[in-house]
PDB file of N, CA and C in Angstrom:
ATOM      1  N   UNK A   1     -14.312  16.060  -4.008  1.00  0.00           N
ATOM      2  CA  UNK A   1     -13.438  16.126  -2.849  1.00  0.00           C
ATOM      3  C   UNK A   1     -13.475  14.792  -2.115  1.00  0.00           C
ATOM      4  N   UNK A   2     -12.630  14.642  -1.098  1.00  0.00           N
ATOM      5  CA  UNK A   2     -12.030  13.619  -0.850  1.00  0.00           C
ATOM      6  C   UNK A   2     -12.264  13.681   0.673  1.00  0.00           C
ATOM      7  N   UNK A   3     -12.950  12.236   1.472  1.00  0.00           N
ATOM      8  CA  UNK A   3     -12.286  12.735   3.300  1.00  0.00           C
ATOM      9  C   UNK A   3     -11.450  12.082   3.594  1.00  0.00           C
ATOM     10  N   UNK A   4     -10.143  13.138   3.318  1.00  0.00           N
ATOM     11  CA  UNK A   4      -8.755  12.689   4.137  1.00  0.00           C
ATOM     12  C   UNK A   4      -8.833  11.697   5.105  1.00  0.00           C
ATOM     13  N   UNK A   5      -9.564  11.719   5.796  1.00  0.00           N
ATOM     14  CA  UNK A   5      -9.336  10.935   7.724  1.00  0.00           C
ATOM     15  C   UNK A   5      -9.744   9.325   7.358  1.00  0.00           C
ATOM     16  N   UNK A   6     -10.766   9.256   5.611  1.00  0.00           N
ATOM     17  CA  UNK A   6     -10.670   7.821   5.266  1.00  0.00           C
ATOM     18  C   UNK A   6      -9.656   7.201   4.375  1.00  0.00           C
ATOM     19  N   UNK A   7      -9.027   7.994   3.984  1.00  0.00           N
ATOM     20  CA  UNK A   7      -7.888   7.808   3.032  1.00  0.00           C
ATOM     21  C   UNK A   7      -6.506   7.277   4.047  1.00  0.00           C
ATOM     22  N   UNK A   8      -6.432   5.588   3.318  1.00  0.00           N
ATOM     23  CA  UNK A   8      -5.442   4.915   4.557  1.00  0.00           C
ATOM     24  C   UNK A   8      -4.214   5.595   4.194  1.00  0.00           C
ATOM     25  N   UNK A   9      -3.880   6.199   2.942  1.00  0.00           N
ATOM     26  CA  UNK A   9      -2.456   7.139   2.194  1.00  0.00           C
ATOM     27  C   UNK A   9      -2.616   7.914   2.935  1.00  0.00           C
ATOM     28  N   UNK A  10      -3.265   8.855   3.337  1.00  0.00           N
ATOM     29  CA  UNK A  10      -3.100  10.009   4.198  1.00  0.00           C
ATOM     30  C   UNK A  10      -2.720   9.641   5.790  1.00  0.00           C
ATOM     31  N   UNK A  11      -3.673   8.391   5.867  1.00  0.00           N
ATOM     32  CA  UNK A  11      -2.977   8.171   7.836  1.00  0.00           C
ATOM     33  C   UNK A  11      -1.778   7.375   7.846  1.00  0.00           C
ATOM     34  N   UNK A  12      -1.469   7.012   6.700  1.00  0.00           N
ATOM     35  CA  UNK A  12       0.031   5.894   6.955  1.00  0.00           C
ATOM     36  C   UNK A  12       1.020   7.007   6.746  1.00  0.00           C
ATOM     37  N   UNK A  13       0.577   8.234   5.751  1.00  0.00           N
ATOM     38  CA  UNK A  13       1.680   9.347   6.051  1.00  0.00           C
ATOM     39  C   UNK A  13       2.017   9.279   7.106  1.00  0.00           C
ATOM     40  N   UNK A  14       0.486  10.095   7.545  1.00  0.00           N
ATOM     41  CA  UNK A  14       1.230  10.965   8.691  1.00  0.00           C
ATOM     42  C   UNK A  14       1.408   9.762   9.997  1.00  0.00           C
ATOM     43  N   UNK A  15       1.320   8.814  10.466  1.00  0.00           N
ATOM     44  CA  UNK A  15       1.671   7.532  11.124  1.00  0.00           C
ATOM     45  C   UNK A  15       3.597   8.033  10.405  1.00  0.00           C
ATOM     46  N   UNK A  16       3.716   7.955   9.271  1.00  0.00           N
ATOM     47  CA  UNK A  16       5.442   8.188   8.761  1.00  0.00           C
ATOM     48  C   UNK A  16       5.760   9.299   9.266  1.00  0.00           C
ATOM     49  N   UNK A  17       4.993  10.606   9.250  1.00  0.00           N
ATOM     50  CA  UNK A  17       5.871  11.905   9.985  1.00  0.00           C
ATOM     51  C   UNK A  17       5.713  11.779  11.557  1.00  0.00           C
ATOM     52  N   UNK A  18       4.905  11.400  12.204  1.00  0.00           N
ATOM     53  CA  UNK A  18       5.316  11.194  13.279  1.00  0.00           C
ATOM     54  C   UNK A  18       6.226  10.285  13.914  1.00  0.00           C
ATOM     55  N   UNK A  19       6.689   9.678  13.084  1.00  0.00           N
ATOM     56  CA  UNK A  19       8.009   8.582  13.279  1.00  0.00           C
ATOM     57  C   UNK A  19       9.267   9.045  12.580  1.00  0.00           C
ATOM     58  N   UNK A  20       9.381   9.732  12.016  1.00  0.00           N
ATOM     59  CA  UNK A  20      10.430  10.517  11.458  1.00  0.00           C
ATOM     60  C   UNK A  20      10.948  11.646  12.563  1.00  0.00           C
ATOM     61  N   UNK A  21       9.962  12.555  12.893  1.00  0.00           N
ATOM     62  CA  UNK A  21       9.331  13.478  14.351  1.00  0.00           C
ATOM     63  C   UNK A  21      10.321  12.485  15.464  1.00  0.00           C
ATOM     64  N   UNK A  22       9.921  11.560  15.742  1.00  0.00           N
ATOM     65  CA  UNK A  22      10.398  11.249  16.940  1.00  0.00           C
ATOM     66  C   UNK A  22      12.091  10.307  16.622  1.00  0.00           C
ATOM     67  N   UNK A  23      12.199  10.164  15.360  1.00  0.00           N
ATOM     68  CA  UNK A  23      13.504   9.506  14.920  1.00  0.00           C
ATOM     69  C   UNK A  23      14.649  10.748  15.079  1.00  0.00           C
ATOM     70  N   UNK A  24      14.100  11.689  14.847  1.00  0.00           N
ATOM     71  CA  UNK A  24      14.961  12.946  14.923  1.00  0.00           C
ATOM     72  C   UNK A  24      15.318  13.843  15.876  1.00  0.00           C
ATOM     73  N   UNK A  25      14.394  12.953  16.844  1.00  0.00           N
ATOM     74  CA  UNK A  25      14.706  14.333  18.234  1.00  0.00           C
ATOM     75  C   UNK A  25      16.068  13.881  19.288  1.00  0.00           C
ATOM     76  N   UNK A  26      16.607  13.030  18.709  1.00  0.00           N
ATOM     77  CA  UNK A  26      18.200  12.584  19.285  1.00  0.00           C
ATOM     78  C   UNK A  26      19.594  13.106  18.153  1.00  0.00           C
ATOM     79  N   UNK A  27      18.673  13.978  17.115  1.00  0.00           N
ATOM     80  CA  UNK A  27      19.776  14.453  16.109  1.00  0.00           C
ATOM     81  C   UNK A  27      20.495  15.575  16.975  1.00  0.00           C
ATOM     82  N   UNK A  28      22.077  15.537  16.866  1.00  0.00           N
ATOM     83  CA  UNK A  28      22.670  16.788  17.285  1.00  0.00           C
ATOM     84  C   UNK A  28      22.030  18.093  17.067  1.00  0.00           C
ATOM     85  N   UNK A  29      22.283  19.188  18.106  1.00  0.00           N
ATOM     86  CA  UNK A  29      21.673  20.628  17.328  1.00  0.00           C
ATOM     87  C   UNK A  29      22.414  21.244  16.557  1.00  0.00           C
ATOM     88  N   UNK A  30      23.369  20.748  16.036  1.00  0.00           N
ATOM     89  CA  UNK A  30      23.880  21.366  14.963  1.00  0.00           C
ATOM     90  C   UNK A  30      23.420  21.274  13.893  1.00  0.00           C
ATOM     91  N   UNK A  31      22.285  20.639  13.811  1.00  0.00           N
ATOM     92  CA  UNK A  31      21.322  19.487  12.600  1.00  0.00           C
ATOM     93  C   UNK A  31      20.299  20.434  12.500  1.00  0.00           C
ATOM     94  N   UNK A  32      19.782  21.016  13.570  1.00  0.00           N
ATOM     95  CA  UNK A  32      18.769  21.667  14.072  1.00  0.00           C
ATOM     96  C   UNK A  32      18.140  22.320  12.433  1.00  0.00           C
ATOM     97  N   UNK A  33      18.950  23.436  11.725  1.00  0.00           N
ATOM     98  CA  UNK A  33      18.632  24.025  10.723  1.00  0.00           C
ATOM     99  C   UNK A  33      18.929  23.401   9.610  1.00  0.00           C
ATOM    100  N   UNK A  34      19.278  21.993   9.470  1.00  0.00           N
ATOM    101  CA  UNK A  34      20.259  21.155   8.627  1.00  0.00           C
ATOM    102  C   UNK A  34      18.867  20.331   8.426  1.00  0.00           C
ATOM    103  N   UNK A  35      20.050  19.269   8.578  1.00  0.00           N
ATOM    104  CA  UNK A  35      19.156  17.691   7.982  1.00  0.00           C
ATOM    105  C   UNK A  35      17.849  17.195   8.773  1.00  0.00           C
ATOM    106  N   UNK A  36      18.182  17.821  10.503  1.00  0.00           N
ATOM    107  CA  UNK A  36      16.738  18.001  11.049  1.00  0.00           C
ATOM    108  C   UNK A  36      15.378  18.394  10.576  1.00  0.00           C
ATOM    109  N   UNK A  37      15.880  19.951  10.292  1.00  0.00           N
ATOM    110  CA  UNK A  37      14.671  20.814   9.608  1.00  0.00           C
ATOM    111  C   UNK A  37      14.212  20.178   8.199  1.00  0.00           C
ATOM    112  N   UNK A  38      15.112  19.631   7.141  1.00  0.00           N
ATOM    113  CA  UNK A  38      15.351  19.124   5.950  1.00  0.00           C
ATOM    114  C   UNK A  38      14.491  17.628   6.231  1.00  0.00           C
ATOM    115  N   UNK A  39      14.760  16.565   6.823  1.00  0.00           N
ATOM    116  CA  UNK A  39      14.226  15.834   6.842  1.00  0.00           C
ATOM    117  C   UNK A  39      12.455  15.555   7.496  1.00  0.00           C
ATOM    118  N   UNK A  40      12.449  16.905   8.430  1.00  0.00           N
ATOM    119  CA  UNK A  40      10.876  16.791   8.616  1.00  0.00           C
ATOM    120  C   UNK A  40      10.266  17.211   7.998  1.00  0.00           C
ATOM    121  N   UNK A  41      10.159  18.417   7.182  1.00  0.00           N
ATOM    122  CA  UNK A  41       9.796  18.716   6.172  1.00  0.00           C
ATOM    123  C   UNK A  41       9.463  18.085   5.155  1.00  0.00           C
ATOM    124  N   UNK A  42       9.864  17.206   4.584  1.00  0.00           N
ATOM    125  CA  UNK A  42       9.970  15.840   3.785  1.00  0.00           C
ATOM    126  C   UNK A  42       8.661  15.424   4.236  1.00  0.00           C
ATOM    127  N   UNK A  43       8.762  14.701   5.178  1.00  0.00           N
ATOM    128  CA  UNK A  43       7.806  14.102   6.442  1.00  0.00           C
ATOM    129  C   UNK A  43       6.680  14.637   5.830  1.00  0.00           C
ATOM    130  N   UNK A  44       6.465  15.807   6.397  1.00  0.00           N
ATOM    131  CA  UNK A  44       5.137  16.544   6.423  1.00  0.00           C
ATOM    132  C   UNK A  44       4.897  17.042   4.958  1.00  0.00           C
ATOM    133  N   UNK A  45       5.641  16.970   4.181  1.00  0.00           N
ATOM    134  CA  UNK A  45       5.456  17.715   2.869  1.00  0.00           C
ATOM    135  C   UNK A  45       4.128  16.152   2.403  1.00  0.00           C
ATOM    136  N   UNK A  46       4.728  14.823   2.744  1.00  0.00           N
ATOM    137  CA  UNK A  46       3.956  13.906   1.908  1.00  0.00           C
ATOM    138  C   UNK A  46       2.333  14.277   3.040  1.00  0.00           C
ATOM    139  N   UNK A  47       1.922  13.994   3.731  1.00  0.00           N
ATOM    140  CA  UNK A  47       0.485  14.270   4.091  1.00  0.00           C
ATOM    141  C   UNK A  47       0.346  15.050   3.765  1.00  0.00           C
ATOM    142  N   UNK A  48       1.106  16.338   4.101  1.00  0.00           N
ATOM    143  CA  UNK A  48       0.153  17.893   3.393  1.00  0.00           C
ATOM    144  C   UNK A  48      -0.376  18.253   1.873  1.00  0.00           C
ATOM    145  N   UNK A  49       0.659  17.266   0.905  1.00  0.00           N
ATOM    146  CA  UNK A  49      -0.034  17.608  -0.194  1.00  0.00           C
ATOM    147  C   UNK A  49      -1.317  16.430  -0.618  1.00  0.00           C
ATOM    148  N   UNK A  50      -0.873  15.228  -0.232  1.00  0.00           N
ATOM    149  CA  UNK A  50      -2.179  14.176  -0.184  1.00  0.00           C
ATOM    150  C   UNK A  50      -3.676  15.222   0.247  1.00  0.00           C
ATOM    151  N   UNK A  51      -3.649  15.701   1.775  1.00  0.00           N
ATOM    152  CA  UNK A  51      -4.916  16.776   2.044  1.00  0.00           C
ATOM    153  C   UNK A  51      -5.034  18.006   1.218  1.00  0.00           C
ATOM    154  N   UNK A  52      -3.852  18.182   0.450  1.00  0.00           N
ATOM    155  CA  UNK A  52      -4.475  19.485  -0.435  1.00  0.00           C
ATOM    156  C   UNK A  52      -5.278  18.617  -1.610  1.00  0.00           C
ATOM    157  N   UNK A  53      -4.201  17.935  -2.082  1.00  0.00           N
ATOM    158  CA  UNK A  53      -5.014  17.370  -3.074  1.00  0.00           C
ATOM    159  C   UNK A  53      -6.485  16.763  -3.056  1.00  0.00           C
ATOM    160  N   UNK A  54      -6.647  16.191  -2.201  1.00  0.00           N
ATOM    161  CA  UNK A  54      -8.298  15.711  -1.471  1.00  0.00           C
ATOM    162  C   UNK A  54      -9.005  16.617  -1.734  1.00  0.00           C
ATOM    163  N   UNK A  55      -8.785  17.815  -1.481  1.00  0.00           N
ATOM    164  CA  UNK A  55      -9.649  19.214  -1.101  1.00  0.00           C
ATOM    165  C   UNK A  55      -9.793  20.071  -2.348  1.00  0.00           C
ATOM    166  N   UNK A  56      -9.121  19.517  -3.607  1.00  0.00           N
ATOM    167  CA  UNK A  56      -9.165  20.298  -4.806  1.00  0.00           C
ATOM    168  C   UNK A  56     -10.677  19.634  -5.728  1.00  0.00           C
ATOM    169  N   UNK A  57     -10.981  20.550  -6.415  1.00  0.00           N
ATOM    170  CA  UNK A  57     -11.953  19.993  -7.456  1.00  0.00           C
ATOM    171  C   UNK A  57     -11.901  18.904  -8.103  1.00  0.00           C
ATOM    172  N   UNK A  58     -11.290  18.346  -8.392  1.00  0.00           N
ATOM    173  CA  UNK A  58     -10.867  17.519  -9.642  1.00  0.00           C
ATOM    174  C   UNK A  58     -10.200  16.573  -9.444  1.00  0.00           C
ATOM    175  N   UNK A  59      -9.965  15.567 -10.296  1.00  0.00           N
ATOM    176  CA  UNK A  59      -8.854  13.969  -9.453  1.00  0.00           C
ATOM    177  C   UNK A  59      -8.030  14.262 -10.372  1.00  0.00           C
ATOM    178  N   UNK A  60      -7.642  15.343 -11.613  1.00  0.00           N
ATOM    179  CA  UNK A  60      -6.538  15.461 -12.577  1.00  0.00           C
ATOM    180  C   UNK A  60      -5.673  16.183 -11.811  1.00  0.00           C
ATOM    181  N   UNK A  61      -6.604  17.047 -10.391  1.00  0.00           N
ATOM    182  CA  UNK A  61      -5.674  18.093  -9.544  1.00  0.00           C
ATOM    183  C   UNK A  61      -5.269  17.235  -8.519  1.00  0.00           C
ATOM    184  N   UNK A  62      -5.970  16.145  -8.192  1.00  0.00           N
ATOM    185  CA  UNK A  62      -5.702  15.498  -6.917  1.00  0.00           C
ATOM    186  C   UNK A  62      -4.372  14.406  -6.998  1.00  0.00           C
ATOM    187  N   UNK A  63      -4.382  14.189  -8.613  1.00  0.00           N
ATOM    188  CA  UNK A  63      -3.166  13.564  -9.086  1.00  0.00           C
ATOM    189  C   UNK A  63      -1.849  14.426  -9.216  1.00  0.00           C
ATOM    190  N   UNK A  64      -2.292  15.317  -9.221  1.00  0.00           N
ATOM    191  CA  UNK A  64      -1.031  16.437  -9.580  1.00  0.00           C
ATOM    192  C   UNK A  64      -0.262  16.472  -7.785  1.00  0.00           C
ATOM    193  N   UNK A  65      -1.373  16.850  -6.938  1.00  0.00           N
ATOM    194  CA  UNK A  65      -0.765  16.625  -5.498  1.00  0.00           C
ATOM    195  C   UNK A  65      -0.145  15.562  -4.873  1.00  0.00           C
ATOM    196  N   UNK A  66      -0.607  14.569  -5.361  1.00  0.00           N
ATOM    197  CA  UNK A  66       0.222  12.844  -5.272  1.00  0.00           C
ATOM    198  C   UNK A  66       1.166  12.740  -5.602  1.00  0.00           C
ATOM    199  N   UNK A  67       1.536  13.191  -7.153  1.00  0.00           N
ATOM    200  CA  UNK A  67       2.573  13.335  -7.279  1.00  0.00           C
ATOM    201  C   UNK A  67       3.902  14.055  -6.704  1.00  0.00           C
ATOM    202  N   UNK A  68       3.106  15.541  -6.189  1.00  0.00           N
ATOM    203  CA  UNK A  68       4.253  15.742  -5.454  1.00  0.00           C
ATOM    204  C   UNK A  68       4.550  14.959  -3.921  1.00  0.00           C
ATOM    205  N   UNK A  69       3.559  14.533  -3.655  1.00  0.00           N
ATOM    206  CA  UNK A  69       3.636  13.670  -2.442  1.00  0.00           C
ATOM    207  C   UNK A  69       4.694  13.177  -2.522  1.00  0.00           C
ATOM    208  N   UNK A  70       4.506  12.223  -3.700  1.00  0.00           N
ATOM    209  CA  UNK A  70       5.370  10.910  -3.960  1.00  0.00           C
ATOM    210  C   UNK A  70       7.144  11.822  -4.249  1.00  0.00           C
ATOM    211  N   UNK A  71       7.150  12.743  -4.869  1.00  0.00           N
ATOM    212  CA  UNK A  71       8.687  13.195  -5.050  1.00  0.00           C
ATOM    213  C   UNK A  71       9.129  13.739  -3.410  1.00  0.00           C
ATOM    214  N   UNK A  72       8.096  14.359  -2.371  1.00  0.00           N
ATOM    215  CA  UNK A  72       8.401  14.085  -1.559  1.00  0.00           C
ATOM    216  C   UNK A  72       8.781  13.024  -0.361  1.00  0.00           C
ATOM    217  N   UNK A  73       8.171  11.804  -0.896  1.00  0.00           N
ATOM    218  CA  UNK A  73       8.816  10.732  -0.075  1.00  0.00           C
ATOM    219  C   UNK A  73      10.068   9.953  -0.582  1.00  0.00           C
ATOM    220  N   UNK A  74      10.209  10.834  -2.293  1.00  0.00           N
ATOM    221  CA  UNK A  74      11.827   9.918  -2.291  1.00  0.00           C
ATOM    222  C   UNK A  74      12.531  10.787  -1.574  1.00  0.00           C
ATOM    223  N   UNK A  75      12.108  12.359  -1.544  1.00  0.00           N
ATOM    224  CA  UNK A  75      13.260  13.117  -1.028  1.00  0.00           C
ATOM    225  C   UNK A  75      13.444  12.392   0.446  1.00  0.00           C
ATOM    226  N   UNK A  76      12.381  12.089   0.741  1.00  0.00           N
ATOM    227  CA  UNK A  76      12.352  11.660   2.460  1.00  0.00           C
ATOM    228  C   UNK A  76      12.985  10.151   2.680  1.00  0.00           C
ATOM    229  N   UNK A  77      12.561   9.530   1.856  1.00  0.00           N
ATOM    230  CA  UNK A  77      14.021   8.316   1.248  1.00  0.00           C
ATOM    231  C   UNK A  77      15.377   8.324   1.487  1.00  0.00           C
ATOM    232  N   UNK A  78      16.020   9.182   0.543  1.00  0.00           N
ATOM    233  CA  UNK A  78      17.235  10.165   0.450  1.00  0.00           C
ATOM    234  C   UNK A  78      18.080  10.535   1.907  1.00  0.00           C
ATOM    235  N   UNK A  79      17.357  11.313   2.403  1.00  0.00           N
ATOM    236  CA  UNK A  79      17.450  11.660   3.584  1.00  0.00           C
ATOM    237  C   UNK A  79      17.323  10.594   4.841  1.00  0.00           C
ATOM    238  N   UNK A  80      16.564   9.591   5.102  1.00  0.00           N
ATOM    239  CA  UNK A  80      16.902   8.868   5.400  1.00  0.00           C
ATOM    240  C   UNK A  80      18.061   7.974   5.738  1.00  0.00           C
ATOM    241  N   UNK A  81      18.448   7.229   4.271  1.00  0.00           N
ATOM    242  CA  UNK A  81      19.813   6.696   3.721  1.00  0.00           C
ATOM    243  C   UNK A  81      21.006   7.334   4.634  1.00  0.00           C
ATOM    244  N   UNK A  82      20.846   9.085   4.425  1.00  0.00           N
ATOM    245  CA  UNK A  82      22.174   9.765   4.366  1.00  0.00           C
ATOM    246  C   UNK A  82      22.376  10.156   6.229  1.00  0.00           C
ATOM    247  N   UNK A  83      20.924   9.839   6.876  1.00  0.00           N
ATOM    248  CA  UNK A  83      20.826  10.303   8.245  1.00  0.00           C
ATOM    249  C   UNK A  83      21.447   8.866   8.391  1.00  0.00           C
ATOM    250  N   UNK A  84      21.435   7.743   7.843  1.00  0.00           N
ATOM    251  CA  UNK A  84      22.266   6.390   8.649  1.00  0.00           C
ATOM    252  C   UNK A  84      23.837   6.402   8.594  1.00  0.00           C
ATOM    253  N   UNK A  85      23.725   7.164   6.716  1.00  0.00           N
ATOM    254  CA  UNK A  85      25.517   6.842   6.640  1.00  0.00           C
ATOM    255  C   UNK A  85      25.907   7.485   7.550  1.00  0.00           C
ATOM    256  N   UNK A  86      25.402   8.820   8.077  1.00  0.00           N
ATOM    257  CA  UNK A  86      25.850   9.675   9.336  1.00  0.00           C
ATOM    258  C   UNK A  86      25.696   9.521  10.728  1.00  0.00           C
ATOM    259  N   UNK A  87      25.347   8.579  10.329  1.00  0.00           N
ATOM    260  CA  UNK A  87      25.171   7.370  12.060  1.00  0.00           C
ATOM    261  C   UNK A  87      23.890   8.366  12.831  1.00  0.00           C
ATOM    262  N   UNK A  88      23.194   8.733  12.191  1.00  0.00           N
ATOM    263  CA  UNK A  88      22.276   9.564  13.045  1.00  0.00           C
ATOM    264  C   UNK A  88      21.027   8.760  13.444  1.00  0.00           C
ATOM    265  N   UNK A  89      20.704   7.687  12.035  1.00  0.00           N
ATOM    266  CA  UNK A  89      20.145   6.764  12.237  1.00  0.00           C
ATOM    267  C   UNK A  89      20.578   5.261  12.671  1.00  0.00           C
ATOM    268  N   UNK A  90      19.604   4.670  13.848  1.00  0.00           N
ATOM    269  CA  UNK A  90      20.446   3.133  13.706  1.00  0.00           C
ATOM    270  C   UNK A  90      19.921   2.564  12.520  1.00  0.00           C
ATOM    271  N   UNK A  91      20.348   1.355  12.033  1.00  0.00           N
ATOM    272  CA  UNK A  91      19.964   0.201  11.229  1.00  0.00           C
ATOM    273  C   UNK A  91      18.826   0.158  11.144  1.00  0.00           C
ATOM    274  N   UNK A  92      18.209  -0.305  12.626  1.00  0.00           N
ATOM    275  CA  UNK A  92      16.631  -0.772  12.620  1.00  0.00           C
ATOM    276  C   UNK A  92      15.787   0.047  12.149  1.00  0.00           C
ATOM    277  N   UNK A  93      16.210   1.486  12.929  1.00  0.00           N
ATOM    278  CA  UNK A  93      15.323   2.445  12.874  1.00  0.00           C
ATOM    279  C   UNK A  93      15.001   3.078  11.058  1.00  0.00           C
ATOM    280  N   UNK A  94      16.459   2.865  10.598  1.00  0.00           N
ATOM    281  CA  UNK A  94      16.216   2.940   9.354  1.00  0.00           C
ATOM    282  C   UNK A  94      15.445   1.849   8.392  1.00  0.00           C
ATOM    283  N   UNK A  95      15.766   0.714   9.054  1.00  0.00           N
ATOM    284  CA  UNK A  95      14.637  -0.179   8.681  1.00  0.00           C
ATOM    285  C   UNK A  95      13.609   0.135   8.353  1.00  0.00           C
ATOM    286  N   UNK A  96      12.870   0.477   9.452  1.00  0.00           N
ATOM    287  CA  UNK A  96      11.433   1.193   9.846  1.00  0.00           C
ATOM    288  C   UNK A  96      11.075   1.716   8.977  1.00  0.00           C
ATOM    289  N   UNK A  97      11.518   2.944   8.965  1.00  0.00           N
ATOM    290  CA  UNK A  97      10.670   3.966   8.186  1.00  0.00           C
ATOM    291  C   UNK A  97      11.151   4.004   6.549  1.00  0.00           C
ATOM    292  N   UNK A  98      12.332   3.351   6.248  1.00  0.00           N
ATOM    293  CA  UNK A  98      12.192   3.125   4.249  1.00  0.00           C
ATOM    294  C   UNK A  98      11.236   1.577   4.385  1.00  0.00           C
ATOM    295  N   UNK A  99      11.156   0.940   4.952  1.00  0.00           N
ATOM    296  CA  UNK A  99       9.421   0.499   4.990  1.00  0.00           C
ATOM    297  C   UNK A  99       8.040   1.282   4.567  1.00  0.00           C
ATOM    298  N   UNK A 100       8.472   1.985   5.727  1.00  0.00           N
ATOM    299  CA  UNK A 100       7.079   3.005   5.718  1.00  0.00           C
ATOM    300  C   UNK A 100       7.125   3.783   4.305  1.00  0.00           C
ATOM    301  N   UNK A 101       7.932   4.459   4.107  1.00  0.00           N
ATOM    302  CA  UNK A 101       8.255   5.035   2.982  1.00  0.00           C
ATOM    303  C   UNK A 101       7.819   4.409   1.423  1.00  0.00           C
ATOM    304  N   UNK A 102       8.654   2.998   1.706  1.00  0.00           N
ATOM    305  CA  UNK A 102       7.865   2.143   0.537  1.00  0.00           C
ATOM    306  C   UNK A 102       6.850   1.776   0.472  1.00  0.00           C
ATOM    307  N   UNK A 103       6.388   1.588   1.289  1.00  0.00           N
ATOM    308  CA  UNK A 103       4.689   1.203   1.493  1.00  0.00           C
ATOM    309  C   UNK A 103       3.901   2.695   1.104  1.00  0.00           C
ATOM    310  N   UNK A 104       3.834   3.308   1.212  1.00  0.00           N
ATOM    311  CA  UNK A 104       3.533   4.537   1.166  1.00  0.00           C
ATOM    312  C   UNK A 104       3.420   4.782  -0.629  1.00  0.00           C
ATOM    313  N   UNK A 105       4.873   4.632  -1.058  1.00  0.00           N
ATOM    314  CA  UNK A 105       5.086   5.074  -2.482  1.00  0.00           C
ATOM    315  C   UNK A 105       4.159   4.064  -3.064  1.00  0.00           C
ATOM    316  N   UNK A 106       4.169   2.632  -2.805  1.00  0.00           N
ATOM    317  CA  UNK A 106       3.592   1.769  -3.542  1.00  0.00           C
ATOM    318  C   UNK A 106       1.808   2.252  -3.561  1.00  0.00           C
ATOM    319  N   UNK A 107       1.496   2.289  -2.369  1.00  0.00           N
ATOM    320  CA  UNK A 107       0.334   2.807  -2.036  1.00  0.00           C
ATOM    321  C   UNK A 107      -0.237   4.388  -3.071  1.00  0.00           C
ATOM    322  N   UNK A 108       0.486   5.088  -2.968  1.00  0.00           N
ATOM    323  CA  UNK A 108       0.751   6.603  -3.831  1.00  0.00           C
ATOM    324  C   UNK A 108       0.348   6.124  -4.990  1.00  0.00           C
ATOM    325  N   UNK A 109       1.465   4.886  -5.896  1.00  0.00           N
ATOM    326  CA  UNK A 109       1.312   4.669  -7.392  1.00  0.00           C
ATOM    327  C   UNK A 109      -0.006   4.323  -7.323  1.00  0.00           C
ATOM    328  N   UNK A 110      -0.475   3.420  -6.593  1.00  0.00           N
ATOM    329  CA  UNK A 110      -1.654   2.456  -6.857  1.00  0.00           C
ATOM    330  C   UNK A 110      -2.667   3.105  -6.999  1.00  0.00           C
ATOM    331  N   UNK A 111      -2.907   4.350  -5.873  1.00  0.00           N
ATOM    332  CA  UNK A 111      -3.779   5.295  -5.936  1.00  0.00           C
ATOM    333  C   UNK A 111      -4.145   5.968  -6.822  1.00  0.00           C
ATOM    334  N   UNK A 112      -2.886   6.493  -7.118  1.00  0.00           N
ATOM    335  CA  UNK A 112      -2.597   7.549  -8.787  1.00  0.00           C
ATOM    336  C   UNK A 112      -3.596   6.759  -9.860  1.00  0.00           C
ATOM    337  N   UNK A 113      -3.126   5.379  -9.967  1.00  0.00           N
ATOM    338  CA  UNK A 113      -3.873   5.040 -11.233  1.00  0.00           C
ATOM    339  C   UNK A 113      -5.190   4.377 -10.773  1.00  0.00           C
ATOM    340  N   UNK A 114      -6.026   4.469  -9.881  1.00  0.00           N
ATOM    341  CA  UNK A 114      -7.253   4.612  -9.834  1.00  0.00           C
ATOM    342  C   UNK A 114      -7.648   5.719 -10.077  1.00  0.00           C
ATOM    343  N   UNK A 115      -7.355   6.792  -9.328  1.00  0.00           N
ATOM    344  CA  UNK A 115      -8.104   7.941  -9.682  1.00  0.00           C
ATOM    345  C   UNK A 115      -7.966   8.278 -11.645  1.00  0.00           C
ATOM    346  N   UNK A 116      -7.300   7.548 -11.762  1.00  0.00           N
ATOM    347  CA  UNK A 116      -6.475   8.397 -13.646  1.00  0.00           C
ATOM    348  C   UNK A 116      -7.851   7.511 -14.200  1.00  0.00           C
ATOM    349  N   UNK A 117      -8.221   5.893 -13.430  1.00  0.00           N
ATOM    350  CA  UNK A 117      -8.964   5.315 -14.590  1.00  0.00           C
ATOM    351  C   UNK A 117     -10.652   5.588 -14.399  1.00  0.00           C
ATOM    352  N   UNK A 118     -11.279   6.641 -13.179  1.00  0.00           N
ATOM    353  CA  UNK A 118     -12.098   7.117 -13.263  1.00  0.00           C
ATOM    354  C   UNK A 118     -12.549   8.394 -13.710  1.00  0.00           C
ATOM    355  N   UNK A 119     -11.658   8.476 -15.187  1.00  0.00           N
ATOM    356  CA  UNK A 119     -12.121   9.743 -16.286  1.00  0.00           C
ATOM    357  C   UNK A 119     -12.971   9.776 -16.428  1.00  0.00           C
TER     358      UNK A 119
END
C-alpha cells in the first residue's frame, strides 16, 4: 500500500478538482445535471481512483486504478475543450487546467511504468 498524502499524482489531482470545482460554479443551471455534474465527476473520478489504487494489495492492481485515472483525465480533457467551445470556459482558464491535466497524464504514464518495473 501506498500513502496517498505523499504521492505528488494524488495532490496535483486533487489541486485539478478543486480548480475545475471552482471553474464551474459560474456554469448556467441549466448545466447543473449536464456538463456541470459531467465535468466534476471527471475531476474527482482522477484522485479517487489514484487513492483506491494506493490502498489495494498489489502495484498490478494499483496500475489497473491509474489507468482508469488516466481515461478519466482525457474524459476531463474532452470536457474541458467543449466547456470553451461553449464559451463556458475563458481561454485562460482553459489554459489552466489542460495544463494541469497534462501534467497530470504525463505524471500518471511515468508513474505507471515505475510501478510495472518493480516486478
Amino acid at each position: 500500500m501506498h500513502n496517498i498524502k505523499e504521492l505528488k499524482l494524488w495532490n496535483k489531482a486533487i489541486s485539478l478538482t478543486v480548480d475545475v470545482y471552482k471553474a464551474t460554479e459560474s456554469f448556467p443551471k441549466e448545466e447543473t445535471y449536464g456538463l456541470t455534474s459531467q465535468i466534476r465527476r471527471s475531476a474527482v473520478s482522477i484522485p479517487s481512483n489514484i487513492s483506491e489504487g494506493a490502498g489495494r494489495n498489489s502495484n498490478h492492481e494499483f496500475r489497473h486504478f491509474l489507468s482508469i485515472a488516466n481515461g478519466s483525465s482525457y474524459e476531463l480533457q474532452t470536457q474541458i475543450v467543449i466547456s470553451n467551445k461553449l464559451n463556458l470556459l475563458t481561454e485562460e482558464t482553459t489554459a489552466i487546467l489542460l495544463s494541469q491535466v497534462d501534467e497530470i497524464q504525463k505524471m500518471n504514464y511515468s508513474f505507471q511504468k515505475t510501478i510495472s518495473n518493480k516486478r
